[in-house]
N, C-alpha and C. Protein backbone atom coordinates (compact mmCIF):
# COMPACT_ATOMS: atom_id res chain seq x y z
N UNK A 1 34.14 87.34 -135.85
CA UNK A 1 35.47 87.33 -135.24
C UNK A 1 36.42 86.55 -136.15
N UNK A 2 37.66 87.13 -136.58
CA UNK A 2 38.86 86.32 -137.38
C UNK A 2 38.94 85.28 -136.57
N UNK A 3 39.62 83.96 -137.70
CA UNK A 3 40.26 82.97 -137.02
C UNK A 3 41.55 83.52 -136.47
N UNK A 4 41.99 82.32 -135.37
CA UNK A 4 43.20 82.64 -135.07
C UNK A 4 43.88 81.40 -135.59
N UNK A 5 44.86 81.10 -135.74
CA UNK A 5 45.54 80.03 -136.31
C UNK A 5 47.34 79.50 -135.56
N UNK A 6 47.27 78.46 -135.07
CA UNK A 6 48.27 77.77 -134.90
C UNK A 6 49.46 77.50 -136.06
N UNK A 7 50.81 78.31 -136.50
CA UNK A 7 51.91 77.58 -137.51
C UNK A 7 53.01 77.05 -137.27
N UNK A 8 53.29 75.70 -137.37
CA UNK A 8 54.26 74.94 -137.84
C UNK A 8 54.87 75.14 -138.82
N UNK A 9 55.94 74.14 -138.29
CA UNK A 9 56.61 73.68 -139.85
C UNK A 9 57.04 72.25 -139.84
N UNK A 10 57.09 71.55 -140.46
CA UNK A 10 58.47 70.06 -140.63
C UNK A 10 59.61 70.39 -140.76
N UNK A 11 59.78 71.96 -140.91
CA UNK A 11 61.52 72.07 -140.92
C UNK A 11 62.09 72.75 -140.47
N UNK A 12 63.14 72.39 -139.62
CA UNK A 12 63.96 73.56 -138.65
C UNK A 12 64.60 74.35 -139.13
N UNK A 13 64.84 73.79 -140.46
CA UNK A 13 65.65 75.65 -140.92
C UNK A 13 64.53 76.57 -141.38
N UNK A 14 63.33 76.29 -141.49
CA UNK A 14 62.50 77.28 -142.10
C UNK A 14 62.36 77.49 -140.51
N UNK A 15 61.90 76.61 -139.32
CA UNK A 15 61.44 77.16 -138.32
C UNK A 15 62.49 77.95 -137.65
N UNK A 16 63.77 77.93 -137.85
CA UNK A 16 65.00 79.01 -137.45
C UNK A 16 65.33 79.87 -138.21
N UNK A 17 64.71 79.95 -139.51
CA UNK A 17 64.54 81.65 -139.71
C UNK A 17 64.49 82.75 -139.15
N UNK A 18 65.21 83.92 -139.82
CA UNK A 18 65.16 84.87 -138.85
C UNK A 18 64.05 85.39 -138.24
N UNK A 19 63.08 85.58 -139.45
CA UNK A 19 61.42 85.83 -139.22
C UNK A 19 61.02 85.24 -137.78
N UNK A 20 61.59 83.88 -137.50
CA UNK A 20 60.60 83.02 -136.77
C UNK A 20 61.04 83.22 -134.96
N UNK A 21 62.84 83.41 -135.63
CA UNK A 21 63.50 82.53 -134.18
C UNK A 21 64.69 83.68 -134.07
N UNK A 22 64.85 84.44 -133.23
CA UNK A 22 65.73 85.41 -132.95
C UNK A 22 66.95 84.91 -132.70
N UNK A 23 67.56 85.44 -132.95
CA UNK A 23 69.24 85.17 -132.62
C UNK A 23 69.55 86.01 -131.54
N UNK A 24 70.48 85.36 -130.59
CA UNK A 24 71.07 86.50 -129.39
C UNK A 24 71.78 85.80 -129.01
N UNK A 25 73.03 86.74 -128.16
CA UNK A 25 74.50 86.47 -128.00
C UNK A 25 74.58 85.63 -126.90
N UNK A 26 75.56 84.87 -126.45
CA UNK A 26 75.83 84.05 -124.97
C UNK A 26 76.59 83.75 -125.24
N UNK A 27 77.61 84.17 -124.42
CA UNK A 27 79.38 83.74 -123.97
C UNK A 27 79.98 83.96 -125.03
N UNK A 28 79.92 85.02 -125.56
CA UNK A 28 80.66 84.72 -127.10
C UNK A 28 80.31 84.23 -127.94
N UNK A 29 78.68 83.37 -128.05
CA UNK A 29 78.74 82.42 -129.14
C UNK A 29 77.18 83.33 -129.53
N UNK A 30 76.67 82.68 -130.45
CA UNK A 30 74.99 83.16 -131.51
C UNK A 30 74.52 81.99 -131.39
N UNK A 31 73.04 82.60 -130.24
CA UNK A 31 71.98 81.06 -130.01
C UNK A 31 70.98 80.98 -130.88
N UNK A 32 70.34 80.16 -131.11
CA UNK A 32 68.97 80.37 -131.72
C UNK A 32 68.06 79.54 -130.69
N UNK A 33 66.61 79.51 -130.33
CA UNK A 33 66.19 78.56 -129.37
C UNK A 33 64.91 78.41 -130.69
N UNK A 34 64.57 76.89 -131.29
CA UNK A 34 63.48 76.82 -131.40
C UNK A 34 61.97 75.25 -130.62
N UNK A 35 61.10 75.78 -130.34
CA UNK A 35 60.38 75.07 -129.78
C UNK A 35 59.92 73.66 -130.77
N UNK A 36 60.15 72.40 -130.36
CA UNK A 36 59.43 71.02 -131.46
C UNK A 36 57.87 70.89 -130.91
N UNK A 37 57.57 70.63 -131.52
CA UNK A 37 55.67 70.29 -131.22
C UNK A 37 55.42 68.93 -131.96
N UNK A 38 54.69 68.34 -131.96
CA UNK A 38 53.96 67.34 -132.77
C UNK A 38 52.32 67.80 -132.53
N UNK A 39 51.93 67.07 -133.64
CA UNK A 39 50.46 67.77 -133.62
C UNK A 39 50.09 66.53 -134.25
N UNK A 40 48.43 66.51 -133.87
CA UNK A 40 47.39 65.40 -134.02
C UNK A 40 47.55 65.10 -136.08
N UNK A 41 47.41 64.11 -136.38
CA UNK A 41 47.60 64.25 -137.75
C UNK A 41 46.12 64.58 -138.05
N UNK A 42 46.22 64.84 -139.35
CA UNK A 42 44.61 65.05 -139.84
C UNK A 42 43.86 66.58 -138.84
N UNK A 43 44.24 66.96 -138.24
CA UNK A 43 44.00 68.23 -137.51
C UNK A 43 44.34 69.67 -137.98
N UNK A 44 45.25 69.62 -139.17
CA UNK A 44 45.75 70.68 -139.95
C UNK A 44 45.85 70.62 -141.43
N UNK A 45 45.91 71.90 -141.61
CA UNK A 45 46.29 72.25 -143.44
C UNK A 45 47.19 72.53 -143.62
N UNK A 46 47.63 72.01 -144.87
CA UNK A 46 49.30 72.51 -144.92
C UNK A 46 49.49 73.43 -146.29
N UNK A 47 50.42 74.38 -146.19
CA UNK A 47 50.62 75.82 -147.41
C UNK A 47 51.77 75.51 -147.00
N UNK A 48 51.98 76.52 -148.84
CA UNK A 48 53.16 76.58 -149.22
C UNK A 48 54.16 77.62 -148.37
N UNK A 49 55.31 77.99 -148.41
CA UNK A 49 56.22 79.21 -147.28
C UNK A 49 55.56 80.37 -147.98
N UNK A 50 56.08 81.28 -146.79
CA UNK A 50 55.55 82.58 -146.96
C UNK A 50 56.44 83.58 -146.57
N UNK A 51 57.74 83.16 -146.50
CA UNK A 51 58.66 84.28 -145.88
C UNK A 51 59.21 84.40 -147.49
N UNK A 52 60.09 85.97 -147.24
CA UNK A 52 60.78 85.62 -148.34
C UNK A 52 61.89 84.95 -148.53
N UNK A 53 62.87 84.89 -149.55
CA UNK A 53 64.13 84.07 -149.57
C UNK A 53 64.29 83.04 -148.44
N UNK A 54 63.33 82.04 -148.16
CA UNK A 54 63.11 80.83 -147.27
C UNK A 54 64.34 79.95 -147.71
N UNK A 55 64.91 78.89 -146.70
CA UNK A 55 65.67 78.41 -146.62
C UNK A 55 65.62 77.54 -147.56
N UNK A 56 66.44 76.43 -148.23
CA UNK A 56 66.09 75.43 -149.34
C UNK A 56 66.75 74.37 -148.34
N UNK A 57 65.17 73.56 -147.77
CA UNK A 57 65.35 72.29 -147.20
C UNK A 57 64.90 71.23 -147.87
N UNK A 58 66.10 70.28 -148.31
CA UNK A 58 65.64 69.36 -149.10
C UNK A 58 64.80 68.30 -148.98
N UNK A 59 64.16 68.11 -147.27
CA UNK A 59 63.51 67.18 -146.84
C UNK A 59 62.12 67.75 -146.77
N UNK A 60 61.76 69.06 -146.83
CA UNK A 60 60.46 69.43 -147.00
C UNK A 60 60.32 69.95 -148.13
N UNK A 61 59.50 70.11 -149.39
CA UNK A 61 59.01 71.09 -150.15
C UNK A 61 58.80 72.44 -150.02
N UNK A 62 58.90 73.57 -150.85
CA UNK A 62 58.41 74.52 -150.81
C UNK A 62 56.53 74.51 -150.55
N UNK A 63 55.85 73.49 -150.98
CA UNK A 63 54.94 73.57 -151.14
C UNK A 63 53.96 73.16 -149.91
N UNK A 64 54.98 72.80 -149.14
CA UNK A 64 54.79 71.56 -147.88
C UNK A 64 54.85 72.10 -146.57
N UNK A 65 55.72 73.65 -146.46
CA UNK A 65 56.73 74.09 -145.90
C UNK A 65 55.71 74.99 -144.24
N UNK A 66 54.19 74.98 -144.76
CA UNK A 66 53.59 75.74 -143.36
C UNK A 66 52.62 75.16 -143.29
N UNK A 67 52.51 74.46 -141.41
CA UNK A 67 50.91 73.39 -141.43
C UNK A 67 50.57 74.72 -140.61
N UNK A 68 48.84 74.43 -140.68
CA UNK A 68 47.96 75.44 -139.77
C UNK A 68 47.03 74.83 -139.21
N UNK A 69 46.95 75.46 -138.02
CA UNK A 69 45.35 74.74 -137.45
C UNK A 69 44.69 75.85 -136.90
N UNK A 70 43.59 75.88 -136.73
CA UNK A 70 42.40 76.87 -135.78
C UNK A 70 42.24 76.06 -134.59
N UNK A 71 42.27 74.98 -134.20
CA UNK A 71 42.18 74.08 -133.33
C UNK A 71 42.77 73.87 -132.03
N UNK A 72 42.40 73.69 -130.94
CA UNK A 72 43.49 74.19 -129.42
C UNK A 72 43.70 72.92 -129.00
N UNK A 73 44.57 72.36 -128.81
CA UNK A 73 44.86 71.17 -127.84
C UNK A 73 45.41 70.00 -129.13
N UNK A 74 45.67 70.35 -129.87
CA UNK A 74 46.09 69.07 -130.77
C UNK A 74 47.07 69.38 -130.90
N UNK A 75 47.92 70.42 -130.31
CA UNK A 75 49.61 70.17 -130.55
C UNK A 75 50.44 69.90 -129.04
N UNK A 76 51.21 69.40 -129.10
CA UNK A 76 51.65 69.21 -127.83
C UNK A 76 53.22 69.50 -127.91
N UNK A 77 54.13 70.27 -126.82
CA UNK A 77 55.29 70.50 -127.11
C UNK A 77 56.10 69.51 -126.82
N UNK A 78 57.30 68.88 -127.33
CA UNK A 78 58.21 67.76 -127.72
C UNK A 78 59.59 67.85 -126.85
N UNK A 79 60.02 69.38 -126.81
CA UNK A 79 61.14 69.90 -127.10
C UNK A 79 61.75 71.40 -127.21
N UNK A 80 62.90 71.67 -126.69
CA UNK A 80 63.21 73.02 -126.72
C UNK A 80 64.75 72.62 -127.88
N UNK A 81 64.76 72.99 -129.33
CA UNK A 81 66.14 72.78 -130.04
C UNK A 81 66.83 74.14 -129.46
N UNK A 82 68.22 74.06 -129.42
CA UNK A 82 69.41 74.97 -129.46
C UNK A 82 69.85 74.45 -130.51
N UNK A 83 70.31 75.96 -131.04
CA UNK A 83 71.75 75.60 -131.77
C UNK A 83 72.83 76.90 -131.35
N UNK A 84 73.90 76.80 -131.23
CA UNK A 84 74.71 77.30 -130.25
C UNK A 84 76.15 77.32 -131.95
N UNK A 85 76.05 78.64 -132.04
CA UNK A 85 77.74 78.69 -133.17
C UNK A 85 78.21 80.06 -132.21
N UNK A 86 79.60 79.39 -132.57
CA UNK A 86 80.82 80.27 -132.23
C UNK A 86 82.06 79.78 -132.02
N UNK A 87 82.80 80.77 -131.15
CA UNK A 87 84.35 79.72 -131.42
C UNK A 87 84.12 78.98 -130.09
N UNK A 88 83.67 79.51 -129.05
CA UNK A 88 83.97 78.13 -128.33
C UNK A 88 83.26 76.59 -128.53
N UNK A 89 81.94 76.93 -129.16
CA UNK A 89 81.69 75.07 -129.96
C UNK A 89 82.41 74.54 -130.99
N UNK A 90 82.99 75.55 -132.10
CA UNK A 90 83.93 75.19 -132.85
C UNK A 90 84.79 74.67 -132.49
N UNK A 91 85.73 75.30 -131.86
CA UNK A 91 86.74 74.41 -130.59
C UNK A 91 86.51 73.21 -130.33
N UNK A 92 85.61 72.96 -129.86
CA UNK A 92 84.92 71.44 -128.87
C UNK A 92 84.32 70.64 -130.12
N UNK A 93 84.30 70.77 -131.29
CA UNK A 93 83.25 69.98 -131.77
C UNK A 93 83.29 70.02 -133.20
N UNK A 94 84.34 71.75 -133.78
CA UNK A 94 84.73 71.96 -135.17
C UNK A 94 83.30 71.88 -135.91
N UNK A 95 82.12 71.77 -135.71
CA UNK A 95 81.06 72.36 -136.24
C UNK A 95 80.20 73.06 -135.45
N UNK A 96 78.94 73.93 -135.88
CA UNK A 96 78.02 73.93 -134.62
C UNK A 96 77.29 73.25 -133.78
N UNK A 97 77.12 73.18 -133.19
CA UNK A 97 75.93 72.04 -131.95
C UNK A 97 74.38 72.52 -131.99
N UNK A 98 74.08 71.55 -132.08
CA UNK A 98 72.59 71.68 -132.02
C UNK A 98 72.11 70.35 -130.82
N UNK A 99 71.51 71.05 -129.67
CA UNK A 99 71.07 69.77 -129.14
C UNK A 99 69.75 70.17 -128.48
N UNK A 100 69.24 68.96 -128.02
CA UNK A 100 67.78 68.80 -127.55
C UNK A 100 66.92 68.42 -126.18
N UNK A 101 66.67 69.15 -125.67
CA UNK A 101 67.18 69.06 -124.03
C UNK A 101 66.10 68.60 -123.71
N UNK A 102 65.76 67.59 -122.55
CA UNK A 102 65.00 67.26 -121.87
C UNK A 102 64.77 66.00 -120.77
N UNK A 103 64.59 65.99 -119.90
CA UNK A 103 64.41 64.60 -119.10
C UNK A 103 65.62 64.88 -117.90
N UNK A 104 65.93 66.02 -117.89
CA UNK A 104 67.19 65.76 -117.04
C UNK A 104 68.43 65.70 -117.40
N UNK A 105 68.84 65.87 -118.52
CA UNK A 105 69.53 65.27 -119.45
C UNK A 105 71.31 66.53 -119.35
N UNK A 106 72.09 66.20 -119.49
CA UNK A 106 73.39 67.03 -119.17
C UNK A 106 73.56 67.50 -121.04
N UNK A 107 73.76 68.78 -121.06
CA UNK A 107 73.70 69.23 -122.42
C UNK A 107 75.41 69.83 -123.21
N UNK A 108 76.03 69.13 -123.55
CA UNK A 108 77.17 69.82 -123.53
C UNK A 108 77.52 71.24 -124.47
N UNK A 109 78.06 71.99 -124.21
CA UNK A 109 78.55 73.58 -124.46
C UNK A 109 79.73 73.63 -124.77
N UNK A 110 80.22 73.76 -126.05
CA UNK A 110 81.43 73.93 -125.71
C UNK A 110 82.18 73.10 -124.61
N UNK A 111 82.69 72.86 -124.13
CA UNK A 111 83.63 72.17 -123.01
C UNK A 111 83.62 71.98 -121.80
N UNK A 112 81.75 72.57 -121.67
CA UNK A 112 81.12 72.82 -120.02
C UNK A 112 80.11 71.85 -120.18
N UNK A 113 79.32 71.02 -119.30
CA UNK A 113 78.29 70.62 -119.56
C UNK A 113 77.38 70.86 -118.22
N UNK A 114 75.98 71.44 -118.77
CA UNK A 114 74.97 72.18 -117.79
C UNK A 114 74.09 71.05 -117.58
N UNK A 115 73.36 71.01 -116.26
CA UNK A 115 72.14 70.90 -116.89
C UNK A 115 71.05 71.30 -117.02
N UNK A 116 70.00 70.88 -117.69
CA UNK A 116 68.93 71.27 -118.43
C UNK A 116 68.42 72.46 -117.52
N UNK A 117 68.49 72.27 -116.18
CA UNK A 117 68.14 73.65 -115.40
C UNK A 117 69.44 74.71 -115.14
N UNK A 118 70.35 74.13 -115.11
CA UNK A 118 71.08 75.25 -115.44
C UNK A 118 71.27 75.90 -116.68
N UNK A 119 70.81 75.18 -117.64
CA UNK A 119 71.28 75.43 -119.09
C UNK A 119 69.63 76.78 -119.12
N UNK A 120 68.97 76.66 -118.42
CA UNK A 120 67.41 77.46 -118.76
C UNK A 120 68.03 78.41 -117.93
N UNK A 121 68.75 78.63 -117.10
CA UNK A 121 69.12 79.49 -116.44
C UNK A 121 69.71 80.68 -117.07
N UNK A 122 71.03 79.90 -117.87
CA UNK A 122 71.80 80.80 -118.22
C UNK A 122 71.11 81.53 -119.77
N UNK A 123 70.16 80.52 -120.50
CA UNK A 123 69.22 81.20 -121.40
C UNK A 123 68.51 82.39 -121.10
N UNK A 124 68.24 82.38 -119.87
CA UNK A 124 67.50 83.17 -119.20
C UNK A 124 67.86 84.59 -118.75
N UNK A 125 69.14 84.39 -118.80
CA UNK A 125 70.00 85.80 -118.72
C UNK A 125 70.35 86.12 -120.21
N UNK A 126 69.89 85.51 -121.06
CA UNK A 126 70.39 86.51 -122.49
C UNK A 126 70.15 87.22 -122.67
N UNK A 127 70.88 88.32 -123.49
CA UNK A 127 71.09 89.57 -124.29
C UNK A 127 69.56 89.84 -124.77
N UNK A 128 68.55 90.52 -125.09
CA UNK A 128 67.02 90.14 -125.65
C UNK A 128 66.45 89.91 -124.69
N UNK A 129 65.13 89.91 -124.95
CA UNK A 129 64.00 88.82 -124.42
C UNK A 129 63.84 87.26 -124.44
N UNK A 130 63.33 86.87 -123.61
CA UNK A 130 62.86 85.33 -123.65
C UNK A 130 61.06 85.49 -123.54
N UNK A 131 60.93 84.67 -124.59
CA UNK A 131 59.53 84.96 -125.12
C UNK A 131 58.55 83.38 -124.73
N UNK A 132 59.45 82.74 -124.30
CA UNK A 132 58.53 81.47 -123.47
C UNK A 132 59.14 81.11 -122.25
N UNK A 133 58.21 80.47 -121.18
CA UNK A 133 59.35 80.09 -119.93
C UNK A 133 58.24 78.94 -119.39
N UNK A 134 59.50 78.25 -119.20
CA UNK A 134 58.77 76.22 -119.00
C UNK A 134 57.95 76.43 -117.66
């Protein structure tokens, strides 16, 4: 029987690649949702990227850029990242937003602020599929 294998990364722009992390529309704006994990150290191998034209993150290596494990229970999830561009965060904030939701926590949007269960809500009605649910 093949292994199956667990992949990471240390970096959110390789892990918000298109390959990785779909883009889809809400309110006018382009979301990306990606999941944070931490994982047991010493529990994985780490390779070089494998997509093509990969992002150039200066805090990880090319060489550094994909951990793997065969292993079940040594990663644990951290975190759900957004990043949210368009004109209404531009507006509110003149760059994009990226934020990190959890604990209850009020997430601001553009000029609305949800929270974390409403904010899964309205994810939940996007354009696409939703390919995990808490």
């Amino acid at each position: 029987k093949p292994r199956e294998y667990t992949y990471l990364t240390p970096s959110i722009l390789y892990a918000s690649h298109g390959v990785y992390a779909q883009k889809t529309k809400w309110r006018g704006n382009v979301v990306t949702c990606v999941l944070e994990f931490r994982i047991l150290p010493h529990s994985y191998e780490i390779g070089t990227q494998t997509v093509r034209d990969p992002p150039n993150d200066k805090y990880v290596s090319q060489s550094e850029m994909e951990w793997y494990t065969d292993r079940h229970g040594v990663q644990i999830l951290t975190g759900l990242l957004i990043k949210i561009e368009g004109p209404d965060v531009d507006k509110a904030y003149n760059n994009p937003a990226a934020v990190k939701v959890g604990g209850g926590q009020l997430v601001p949007i553009g000029n609305v602020e949800l929270s974390v269960e409403e904010l899964w809500q309205e994810i939940s009605t996007l354009e696409g599929h939703v390919h995990w649910n808490p």
